[in-house]
Protein backbone atom coordinates (compact mmCIF):
# COMPACT_ATOMS: atom_id res chain seq x y z
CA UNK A 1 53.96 -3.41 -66.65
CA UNK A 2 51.78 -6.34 -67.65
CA UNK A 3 47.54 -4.86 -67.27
CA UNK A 4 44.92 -7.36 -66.39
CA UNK A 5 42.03 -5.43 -68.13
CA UNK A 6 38.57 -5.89 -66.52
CA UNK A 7 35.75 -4.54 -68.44
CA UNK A 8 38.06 -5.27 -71.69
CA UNK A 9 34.96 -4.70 -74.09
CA UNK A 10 33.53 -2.29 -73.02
CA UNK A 11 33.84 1.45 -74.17
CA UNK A 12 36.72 3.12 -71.37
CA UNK A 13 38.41 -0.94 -71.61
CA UNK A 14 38.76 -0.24 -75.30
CA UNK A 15 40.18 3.66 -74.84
CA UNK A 16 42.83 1.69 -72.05
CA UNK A 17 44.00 -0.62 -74.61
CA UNK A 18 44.67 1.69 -77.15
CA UNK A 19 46.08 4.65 -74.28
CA UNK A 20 48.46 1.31 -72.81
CA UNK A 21 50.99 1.48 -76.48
CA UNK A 22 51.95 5.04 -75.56
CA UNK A 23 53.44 3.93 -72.11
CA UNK A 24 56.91 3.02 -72.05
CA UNK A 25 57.02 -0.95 -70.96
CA UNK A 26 53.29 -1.29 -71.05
CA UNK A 27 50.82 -3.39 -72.47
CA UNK A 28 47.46 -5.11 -71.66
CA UNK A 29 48.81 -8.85 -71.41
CA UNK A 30 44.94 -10.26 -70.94
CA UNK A 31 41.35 -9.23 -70.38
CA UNK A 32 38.14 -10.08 -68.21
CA UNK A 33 34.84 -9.64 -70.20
CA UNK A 34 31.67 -11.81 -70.00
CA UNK A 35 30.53 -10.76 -73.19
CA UNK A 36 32.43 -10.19 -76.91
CA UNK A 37 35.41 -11.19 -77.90
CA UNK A 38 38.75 -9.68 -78.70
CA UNK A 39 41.63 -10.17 -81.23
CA UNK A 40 44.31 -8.06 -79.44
CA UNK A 41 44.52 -10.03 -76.37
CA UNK A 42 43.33 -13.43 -74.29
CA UNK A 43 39.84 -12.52 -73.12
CA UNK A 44 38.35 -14.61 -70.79
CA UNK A 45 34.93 -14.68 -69.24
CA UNK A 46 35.86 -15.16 -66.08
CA UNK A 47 38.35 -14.53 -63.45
CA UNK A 48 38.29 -18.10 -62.67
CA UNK A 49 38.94 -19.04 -66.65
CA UNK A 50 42.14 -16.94 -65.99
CA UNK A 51 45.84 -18.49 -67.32
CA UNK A 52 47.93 -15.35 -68.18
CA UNK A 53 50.37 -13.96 -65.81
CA UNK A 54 49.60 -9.65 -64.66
CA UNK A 55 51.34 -6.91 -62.74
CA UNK A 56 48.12 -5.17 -61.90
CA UNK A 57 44.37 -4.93 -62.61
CA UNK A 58 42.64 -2.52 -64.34
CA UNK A 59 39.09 -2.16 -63.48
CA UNK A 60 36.92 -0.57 -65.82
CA UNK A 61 33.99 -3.00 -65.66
CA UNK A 62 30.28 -3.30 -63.50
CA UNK A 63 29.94 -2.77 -59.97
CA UNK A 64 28.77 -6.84 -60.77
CA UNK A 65 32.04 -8.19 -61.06
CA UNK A 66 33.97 -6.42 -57.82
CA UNK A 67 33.65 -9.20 -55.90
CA UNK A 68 34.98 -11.62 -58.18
CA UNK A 69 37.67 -8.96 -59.10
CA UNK A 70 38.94 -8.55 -55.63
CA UNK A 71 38.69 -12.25 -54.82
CA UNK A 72 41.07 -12.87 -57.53
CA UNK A 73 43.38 -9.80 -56.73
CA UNK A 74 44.01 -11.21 -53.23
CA UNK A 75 44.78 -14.30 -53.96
CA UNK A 76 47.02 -13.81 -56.61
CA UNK A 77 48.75 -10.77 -54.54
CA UNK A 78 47.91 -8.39 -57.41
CA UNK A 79 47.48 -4.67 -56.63
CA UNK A 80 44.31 -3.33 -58.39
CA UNK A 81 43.01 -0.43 -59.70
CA UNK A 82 39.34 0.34 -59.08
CA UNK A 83 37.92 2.85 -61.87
CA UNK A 84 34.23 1.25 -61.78
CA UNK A 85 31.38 3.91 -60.94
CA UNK A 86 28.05 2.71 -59.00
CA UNK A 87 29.80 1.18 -56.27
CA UNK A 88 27.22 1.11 -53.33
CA UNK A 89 28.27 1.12 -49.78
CA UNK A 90 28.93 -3.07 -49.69
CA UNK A 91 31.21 -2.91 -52.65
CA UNK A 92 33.16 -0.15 -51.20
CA UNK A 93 33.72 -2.20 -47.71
CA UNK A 94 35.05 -4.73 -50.06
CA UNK A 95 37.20 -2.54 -51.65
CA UNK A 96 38.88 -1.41 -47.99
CA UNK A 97 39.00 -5.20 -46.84
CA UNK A 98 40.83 -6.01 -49.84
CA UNK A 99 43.21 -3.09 -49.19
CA UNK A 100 44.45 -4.81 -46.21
CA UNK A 101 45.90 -7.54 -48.51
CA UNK A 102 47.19 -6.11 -51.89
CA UNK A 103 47.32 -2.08 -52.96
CA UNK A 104 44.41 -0.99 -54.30
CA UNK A 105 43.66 2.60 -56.24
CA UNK A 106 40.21 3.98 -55.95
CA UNK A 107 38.48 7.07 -56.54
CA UNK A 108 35.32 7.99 -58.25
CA UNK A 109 37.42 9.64 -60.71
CA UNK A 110 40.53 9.45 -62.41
CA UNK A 111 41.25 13.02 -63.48
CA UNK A 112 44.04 14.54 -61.63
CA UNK A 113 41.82 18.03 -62.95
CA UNK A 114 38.90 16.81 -61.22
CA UNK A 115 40.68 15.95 -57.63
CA UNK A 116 42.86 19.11 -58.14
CA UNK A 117 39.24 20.77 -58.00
CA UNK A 118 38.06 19.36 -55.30
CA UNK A 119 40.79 20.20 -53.07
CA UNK A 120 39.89 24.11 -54.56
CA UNK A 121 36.65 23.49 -53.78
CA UNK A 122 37.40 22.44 -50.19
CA UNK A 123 39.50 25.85 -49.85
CA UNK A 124 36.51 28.09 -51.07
CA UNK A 125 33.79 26.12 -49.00
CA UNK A 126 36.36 27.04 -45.84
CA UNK A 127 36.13 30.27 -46.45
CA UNK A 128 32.88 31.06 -47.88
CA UNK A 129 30.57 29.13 -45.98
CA UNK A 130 28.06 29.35 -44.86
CA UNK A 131 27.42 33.03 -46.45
CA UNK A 132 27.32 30.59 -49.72
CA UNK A 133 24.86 28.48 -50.82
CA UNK A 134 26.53 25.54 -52.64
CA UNK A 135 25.34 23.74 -55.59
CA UNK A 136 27.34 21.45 -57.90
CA UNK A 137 25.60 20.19 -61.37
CA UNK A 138 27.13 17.41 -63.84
CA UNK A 139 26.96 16.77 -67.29
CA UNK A 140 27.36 12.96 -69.03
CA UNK A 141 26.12 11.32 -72.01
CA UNK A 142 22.90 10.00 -72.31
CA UNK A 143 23.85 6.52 -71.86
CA UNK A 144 25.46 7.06 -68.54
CA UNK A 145 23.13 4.64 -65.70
CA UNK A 146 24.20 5.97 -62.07
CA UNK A 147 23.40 9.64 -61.11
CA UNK A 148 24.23 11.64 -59.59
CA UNK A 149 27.98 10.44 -61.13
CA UNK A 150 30.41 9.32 -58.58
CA UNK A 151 32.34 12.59 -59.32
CA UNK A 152 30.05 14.77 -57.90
CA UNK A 153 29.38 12.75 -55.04
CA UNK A 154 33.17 12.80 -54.02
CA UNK A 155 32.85 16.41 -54.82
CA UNK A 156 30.20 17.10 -52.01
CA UNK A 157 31.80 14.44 -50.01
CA UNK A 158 34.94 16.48 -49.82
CA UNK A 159 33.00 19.94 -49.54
CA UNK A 160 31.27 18.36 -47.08
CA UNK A 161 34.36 17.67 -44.52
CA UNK A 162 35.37 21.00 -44.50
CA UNK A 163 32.06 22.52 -43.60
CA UNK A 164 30.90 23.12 -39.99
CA UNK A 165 27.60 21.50 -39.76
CA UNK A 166 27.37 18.08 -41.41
CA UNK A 167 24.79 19.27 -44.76
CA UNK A 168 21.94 17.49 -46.36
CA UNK A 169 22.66 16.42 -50.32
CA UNK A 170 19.29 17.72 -52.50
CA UNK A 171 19.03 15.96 -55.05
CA UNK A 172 14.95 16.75 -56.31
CA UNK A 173 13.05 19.74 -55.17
CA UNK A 174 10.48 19.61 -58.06
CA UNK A 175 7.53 18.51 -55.00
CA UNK A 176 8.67 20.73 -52.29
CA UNK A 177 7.30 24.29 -51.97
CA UNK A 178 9.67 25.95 -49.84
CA UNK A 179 12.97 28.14 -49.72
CA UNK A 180 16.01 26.92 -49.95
CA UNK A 181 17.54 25.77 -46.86
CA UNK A 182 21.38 27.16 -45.53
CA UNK A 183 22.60 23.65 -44.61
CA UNK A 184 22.11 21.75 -48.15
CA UNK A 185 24.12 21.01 -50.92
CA UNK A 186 21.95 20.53 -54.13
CA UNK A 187 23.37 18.04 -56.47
CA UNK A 188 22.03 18.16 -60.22
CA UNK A 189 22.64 15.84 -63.36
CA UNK A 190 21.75 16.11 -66.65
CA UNK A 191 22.23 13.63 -69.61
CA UNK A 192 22.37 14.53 -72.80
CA UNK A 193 24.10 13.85 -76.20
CA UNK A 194 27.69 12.76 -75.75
CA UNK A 195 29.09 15.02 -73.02
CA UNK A 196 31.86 13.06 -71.87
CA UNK A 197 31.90 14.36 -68.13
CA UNK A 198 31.34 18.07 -66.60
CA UNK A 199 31.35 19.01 -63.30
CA UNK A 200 30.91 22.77 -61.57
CA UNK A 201 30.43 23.93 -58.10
CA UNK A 202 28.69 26.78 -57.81
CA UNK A 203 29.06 29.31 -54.89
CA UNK A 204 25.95 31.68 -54.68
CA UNK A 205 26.59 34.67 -52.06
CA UNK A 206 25.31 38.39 -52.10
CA UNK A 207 25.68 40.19 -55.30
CA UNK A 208 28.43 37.54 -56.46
CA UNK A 209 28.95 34.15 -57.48
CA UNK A 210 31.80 32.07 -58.07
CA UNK A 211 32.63 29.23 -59.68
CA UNK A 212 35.15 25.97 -60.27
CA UNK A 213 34.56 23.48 -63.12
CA UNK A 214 36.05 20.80 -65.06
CA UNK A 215 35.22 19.86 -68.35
CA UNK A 216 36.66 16.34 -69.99
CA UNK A 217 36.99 16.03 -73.88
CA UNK A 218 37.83 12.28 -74.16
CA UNK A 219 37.82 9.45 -72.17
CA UNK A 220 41.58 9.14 -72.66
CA UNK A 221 41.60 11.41 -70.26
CA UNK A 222 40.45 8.59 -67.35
CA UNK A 223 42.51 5.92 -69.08
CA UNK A 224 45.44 8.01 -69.13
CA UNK A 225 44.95 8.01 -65.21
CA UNK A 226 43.82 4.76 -64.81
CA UNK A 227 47.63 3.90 -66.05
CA UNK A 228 49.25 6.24 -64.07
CA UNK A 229 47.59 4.86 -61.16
CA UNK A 230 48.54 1.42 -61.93
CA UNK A 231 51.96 2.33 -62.24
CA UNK A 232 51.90 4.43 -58.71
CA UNK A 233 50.87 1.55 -56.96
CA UNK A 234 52.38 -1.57 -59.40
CA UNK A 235 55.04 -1.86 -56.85
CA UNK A 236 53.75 -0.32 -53.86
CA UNK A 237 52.91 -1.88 -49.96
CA UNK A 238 48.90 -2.86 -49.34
CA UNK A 239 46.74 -0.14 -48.62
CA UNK A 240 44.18 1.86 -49.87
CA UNK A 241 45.48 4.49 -52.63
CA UNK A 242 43.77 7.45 -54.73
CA UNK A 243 44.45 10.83 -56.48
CA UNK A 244 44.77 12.68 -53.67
CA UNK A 245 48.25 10.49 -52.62
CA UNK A 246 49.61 11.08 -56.44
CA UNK A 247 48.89 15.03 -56.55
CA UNK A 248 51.07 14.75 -53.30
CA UNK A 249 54.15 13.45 -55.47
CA UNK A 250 53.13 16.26 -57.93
């Protein structure tokens, strides 16, 4: 499997590269990265500067360059993996157009841990709520730029469907000078240090609380997945793909 790396410089393109030599038949072939340079592979600034031949894209790059990405994943009929955080809602209606054309992977994260959790979290929310108040705080590094983190945004998001009455995400309550309301979910981030990525959803009733969590060690962790997800989909019809479709092969 020949990887089209996008984002090739920067820190999770670098943990792909090195993660891609443990895969049988796999190797990074070429990269996409406007700034650097690299010894390892072709790098090229930009997807139109292209002139090496790729099974599937990688994406581990800016919310920026999607556009540019999936522009040159259609027309070459390449299936693409989307691993890019900070997508707004634009980006992600270019991500399901493209979808229609070539296979494409997304999901805010590419732990099989952290979608295993959400799909526990889902179960508990079913059963506890709304007797449970429901609050879900992640951890990252301090040079992470989006919060709250995609994670915990798919994390609510998936809470969220299970739950009767569509609730509100809190994400500050420092001004407001009131209780708690039943039908919220408060999200919380912190940055610190060099936390690589925790998540826990917290499940406050009477007299008890109960917890899930994740915590990730190294980033191999998502480039690990980020492989495994190009290889689900390397040969696979168009349409839009994610974690949840691999745990189903689990």
């Amino acid at each position: 499997m020949r990887i089209l790396l996008c984002g090739a410089n920067g820190k999770m393109g670098k943990v792909v590269y090195e993660c891609a030599s443990a895969f049988e038949n796999t190797s990074v072939v070429a990269g996409v990265d406007p700034y650097g340079e690299n010894n390892n592979f072709p790098l090229y600034r930009s997807f139109d500067e292209i002139d090496t031949e790729a099974d599937v894209i990688i994406d581990f790059s800016h919310p920026a360059l999607l556009s540019s990405m999936l522009k040159y994943a259609t027309e070459k009929k390449i299936p693409a993996v989307v691993a890019t955080t900070g997508i707004d809602e634009s980006g992600l209606q270019e991500i399901k157009d493209a979808s229609k054309e070539i296979p494409v992977f997304f999901t805010a994260n590419m732990s099989l841990g952290i979608n295993l959790i959400s799909e526990l979290a889902k179960k508990a929310a079913s059963v506890l709520s709304p007797e449970f108040d429901i609050e879900i705080v992640e951890m990252h590094h301090n040079q992470k730029i989006d919060a709250p983190s995609g994670t915990a945004l798919l994390l609510a998001n998936e809470i969220s469907s299970v739950l009767e009455n569509e609730p509100v995400y809190e994400f500050d309550r420092h001004s407001k000078r009131m209780k708690r309301s039943k039908n919220e979910i408060g999200i919380s981030a912190v940055r610190g240090g060099t936390i690589v990525g925790e998540h826990e959803i917290i499940f406050a009733g009477t007299d008890e609380v109960i917890k899930i969590s994740h915590s990730a060690y190294s980033k191999k962790l998502f480039a690990n997945g980020a492989i495994n997800a190009a290889k689900f989909i390397v040969n696979a019809q168009s349409g839009m793909y994610s974690m949840k479709d691999v745990l189903k092969e689990a």
